[in-house]
C-alpha atoms as a PDB file:
ATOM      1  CA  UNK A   1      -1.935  29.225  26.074  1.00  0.00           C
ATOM      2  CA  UNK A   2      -2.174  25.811  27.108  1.00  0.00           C
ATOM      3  CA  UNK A   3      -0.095  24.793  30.379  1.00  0.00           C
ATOM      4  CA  UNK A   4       2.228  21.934  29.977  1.00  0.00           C
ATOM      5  CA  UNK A   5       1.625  18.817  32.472  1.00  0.00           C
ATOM      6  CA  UNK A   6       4.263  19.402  35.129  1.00  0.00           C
ATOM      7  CA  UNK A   7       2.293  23.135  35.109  1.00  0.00           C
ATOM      8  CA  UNK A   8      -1.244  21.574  35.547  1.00  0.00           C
ATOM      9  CA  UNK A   9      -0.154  19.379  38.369  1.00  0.00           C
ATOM     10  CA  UNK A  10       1.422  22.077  40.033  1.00  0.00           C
ATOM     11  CA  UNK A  11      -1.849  24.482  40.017  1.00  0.00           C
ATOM     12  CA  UNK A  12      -3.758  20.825  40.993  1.00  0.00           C
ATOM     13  CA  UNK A  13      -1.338  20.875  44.007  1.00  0.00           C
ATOM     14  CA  UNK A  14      -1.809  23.902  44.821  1.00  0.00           C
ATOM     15  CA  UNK A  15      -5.347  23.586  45.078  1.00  0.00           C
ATOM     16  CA  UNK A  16      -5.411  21.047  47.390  1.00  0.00           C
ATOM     17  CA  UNK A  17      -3.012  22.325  49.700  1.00  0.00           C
ATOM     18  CA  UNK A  18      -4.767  25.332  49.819  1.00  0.00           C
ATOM     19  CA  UNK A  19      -8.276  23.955  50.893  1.00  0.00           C
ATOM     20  CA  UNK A  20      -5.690  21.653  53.652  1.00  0.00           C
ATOM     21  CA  UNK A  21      -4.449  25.019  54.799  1.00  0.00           C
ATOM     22  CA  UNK A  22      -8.014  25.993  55.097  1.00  0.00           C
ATOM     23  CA  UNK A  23      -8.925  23.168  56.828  1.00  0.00           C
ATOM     24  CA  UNK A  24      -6.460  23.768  59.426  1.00  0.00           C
ATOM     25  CA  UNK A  25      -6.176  27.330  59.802  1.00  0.00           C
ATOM     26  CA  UNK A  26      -9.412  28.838  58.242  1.00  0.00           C
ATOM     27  CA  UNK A  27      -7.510  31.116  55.313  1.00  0.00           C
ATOM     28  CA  UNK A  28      -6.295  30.539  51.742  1.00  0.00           C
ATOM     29  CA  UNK A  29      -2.186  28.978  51.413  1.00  0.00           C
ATOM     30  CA  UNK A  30      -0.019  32.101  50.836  1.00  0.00           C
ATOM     31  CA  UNK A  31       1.531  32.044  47.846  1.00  0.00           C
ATOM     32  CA  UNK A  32       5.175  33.480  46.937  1.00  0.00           C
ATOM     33  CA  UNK A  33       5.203  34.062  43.609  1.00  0.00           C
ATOM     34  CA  UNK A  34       9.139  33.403  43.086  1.00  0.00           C
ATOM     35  CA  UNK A  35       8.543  30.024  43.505  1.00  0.00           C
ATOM     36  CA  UNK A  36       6.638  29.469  40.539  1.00  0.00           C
ATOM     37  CA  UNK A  37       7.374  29.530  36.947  1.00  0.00           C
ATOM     38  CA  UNK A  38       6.168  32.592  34.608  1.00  0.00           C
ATOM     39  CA  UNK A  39       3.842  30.661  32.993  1.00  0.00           C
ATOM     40  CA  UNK A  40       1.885  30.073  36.527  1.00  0.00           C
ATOM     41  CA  UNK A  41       2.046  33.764  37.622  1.00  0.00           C
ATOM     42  CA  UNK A  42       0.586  35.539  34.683  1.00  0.00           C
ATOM     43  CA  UNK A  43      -2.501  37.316  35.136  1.00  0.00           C
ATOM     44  CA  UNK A  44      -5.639  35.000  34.056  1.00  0.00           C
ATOM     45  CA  UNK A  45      -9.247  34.152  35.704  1.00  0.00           C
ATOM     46  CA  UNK A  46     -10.062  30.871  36.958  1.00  0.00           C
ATOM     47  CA  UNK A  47     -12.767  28.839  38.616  1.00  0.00           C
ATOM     48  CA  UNK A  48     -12.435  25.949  41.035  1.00  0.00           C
ATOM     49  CA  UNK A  49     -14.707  23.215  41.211  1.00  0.00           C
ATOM     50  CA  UNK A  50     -15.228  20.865  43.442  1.00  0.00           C
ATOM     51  CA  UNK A  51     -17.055  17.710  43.423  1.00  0.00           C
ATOM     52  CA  UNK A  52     -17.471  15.232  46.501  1.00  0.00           C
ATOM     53  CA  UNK A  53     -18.898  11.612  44.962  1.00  0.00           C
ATOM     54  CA  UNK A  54     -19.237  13.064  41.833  1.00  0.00           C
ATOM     55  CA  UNK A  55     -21.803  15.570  42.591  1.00  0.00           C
ATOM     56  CA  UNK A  56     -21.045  19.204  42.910  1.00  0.00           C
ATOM     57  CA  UNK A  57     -19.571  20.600  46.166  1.00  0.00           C
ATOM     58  CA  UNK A  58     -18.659  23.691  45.720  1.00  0.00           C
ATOM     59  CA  UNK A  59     -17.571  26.275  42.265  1.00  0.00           C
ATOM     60  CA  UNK A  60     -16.016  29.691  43.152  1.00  0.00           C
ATOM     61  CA  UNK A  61     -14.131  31.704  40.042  1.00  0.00           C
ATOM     62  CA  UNK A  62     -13.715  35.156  38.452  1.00  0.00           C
ATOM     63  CA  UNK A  63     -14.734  36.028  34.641  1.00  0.00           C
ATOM     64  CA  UNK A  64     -11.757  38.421  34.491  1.00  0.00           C
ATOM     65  CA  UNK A  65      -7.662  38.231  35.562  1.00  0.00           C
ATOM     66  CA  UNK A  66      -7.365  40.127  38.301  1.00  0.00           C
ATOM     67  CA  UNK A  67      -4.536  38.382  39.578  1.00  0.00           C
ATOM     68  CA  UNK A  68      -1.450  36.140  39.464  1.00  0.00           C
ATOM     69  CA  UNK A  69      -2.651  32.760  37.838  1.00  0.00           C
ATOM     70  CA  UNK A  70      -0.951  30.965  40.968  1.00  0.00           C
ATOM     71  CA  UNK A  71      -2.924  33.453  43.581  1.00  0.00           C
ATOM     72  CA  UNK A  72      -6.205  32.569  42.122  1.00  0.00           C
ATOM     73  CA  UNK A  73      -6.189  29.328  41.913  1.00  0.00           C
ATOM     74  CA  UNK A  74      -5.315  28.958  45.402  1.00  0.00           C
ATOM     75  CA  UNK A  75      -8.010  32.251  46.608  1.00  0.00           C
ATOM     76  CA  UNK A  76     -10.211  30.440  44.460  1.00  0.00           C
ATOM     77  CA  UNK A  77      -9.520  26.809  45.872  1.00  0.00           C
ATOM     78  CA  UNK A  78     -10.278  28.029  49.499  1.00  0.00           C
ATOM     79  CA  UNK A  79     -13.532  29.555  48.590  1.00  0.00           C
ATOM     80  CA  UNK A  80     -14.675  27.028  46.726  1.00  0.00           C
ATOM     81  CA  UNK A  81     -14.318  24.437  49.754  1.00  0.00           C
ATOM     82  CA  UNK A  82     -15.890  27.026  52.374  1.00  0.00           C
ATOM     83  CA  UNK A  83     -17.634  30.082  51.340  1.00  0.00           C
ATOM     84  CA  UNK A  84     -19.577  28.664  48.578  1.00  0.00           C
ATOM     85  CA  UNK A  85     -23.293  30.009  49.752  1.00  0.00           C
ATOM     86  CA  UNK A  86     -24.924  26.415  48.304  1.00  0.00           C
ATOM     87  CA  UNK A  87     -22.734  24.301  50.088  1.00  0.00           C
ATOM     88  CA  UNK A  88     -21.816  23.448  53.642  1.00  0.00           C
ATOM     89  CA  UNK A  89     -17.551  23.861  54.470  1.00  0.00           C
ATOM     90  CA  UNK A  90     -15.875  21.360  53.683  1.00  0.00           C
ATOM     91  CA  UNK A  91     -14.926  19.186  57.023  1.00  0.00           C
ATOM     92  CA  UNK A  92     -11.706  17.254  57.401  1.00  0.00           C
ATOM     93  CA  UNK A  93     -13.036  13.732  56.538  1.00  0.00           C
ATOM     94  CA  UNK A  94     -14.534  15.248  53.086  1.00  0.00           C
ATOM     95  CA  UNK A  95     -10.565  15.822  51.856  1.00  0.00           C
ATOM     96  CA  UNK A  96     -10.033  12.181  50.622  1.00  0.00           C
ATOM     97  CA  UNK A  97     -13.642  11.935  48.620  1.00  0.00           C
ATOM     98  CA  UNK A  98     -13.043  15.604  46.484  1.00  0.00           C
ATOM     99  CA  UNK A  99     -12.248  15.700  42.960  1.00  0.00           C
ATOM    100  CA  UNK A 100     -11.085  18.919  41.968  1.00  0.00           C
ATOM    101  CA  UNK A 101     -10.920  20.695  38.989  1.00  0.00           C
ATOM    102  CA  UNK A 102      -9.619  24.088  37.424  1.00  0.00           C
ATOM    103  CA  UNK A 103     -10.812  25.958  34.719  1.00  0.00           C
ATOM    104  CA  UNK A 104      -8.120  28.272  33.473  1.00  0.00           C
ATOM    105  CA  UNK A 105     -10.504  31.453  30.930  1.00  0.00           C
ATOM    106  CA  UNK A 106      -9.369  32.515  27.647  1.00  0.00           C
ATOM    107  CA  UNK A 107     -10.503  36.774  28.030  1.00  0.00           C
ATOM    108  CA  UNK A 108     -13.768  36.741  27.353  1.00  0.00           C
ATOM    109  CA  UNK A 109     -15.094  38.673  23.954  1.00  0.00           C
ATOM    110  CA  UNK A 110     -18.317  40.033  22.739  1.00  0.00           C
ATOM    111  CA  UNK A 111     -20.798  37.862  20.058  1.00  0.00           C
ATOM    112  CA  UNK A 112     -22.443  39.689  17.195  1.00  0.00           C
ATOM    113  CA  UNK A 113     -26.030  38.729  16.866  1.00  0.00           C
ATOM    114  CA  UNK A 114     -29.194  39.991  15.129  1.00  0.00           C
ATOM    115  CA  UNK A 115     -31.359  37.996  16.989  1.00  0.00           C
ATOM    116  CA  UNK A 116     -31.670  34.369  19.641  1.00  0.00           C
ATOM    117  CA  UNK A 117     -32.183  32.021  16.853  1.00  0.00           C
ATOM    118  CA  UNK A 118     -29.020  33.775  15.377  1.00  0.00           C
ATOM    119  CA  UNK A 119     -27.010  33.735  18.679  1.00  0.00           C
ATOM    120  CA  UNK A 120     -28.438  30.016  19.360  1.00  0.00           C
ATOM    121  CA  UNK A 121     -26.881  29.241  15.840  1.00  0.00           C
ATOM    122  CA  UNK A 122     -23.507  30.195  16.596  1.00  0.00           C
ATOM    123  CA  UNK A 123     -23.252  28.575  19.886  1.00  0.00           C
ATOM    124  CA  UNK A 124     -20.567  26.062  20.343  1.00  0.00           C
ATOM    125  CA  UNK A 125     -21.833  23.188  22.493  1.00  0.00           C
ATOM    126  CA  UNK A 126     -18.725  21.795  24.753  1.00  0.00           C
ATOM    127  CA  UNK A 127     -16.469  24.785  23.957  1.00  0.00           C
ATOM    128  CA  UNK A 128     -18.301  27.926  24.740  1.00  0.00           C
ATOM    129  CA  UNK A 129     -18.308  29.256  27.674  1.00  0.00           C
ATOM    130  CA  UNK A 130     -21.004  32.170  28.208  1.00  0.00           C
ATOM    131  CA  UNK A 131     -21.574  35.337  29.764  1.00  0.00           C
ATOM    132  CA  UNK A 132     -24.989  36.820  29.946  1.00  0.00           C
ATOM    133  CA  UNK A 133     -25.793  40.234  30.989  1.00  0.00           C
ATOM    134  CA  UNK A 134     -28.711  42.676  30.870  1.00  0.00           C
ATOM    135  CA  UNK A 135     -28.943  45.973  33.138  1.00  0.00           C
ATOM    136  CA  UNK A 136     -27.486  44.917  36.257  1.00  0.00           C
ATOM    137  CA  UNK A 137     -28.399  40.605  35.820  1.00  0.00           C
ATOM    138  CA  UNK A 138     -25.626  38.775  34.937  1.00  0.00           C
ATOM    139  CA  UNK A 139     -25.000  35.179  34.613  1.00  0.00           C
ATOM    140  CA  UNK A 140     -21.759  32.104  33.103  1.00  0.00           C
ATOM    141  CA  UNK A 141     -22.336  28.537  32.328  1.00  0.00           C
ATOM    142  CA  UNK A 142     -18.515  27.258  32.082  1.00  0.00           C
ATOM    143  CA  UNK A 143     -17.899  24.908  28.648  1.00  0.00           C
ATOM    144  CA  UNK A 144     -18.451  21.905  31.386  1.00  0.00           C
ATOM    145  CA  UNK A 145     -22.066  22.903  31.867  1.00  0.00           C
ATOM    146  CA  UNK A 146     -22.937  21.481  28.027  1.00  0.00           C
ATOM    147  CA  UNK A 147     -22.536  17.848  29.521  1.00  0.00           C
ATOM    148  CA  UNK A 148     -25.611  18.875  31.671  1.00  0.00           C
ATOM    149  CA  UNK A 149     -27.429  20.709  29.454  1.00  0.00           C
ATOM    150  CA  UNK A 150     -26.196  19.737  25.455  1.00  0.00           C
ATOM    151  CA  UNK A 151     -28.841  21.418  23.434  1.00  0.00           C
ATOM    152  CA  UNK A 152     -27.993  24.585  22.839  1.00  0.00           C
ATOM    153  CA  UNK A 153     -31.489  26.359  23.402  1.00  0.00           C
ATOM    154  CA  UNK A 154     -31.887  24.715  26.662  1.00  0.00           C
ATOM    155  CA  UNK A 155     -28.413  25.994  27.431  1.00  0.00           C
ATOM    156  CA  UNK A 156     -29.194  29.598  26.637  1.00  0.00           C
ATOM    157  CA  UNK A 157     -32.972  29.283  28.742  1.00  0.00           C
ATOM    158  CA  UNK A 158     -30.848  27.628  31.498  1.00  0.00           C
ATOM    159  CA  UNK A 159     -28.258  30.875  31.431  1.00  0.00           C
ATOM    160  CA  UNK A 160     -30.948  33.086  31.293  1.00  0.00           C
ATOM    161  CA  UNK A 161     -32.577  31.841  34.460  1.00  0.00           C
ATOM    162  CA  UNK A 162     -29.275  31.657  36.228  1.00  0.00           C
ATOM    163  CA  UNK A 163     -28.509  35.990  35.333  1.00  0.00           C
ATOM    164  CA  UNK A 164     -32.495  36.570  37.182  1.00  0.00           C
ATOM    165  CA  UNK A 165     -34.118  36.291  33.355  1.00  0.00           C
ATOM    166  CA  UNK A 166     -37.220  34.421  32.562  1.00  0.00           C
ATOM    167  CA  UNK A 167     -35.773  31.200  30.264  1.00  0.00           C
ATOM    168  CA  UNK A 168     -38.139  32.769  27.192  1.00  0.00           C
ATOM    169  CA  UNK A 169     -36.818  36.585  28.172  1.00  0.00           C
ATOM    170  CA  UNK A 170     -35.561  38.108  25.027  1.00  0.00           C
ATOM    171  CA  UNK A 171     -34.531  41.767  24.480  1.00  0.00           C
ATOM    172  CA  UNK A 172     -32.157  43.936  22.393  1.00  0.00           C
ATOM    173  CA  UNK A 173     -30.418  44.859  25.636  1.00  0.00           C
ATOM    174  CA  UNK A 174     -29.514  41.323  26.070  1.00  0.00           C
ATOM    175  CA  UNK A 175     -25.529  41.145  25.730  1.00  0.00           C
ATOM    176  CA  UNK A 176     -23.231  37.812  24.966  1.00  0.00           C
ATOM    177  CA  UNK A 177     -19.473  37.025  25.675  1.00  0.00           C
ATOM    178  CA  UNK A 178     -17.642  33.818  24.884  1.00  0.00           C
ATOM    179  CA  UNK A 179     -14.904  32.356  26.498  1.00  0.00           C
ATOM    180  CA  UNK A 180     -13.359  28.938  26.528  1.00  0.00           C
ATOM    181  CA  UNK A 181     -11.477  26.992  28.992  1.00  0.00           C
ATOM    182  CA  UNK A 182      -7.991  25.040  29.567  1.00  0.00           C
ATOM    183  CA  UNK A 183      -9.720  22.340  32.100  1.00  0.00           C
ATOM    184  CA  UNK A 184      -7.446  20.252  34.186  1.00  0.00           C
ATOM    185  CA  UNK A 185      -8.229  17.532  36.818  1.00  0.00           C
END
């Protein structure tokens, strides 16, 4: 479902007035639900991130809806700008520098593979989005993360390493799901 403009700048609003109300009174913007349009409060996962002179300052999300579309983006706004463990909290003269931008998930859906050359041949560079678990490790790269890392063997070593895997860990246990993204910004 893709969200029409008036609908992206709305959730981009909301965004930033929830890391202002953050700023100034340390919690997420509340959000009424009546005040937005169905499209904006159907359940669907996002991810914030945030960038701050075009590096990365901060990336907060969930892999599955939990909530209202509206809700998350502004939960996930907030945390991006202040509980993100990498990253310091934002501070008031940071506001003006910070691109943001959402990633609204398609539900995410297992890949059938008989082995990592087979999986690395039916990756999608700059539209997959993937979800790596094995036992309790788990680890995403969102579709954005291709522009860092385009080859998609690096990608899947990089993924690996980011679930608590060695980058040339293999095993049958090893378990993929796709997703793909509506970014706006």
């Amino acid at each position: 479902m893709s969200l029409n403009k008036e609908h992206q700048q709305r959730l981009l609003d909301l965004a930033k007035s929830s890391i202002q109300h953050g700023l100034q009174k340390g919690c997420p913007v509340k959000v009424n639900l009546a005040d937005f349009p169905a499209e904006l409060t159907e359940h669907r996962a996002t991810f914030v991130t945030l960038h701050k002179n075009h590096q990365l300052h901060g990336c907060i999300g969930m892999l599955e809806a939990t909530r209202p579309l509206a809700e998350d983006i502004a939960e996930n706004a907030f945390l991006a700008a202040f509980r993100d463990p990498r990253f310091p909290p934002l501070a008031n003269d940071e506001l003006g520098e910070l691109e943001i931008h959402l990633s609204i998930l398609t539900p995410a859906e297992p890949v059938s593979f008989t082995s990592e050359k087979d999986l690395i041949a039916q990756l999608q560079p700059g539209i997959d989005g993937l979800i790596l678990e094995e036992g309790h490790r788990r680890g995403t790269f969102l579709p954005s993360v291709w522009e860092q890392l385009p080859e998609p063997e690096q990608f899947l070593r990089h993924l690996k390493q980011k679930a608590g895997l060695l980058p040339d860990h293999w095993s049958e246990n090893i378990r993929i799901f796709r997703y793909r993204t509506e970014m706006i910004s």
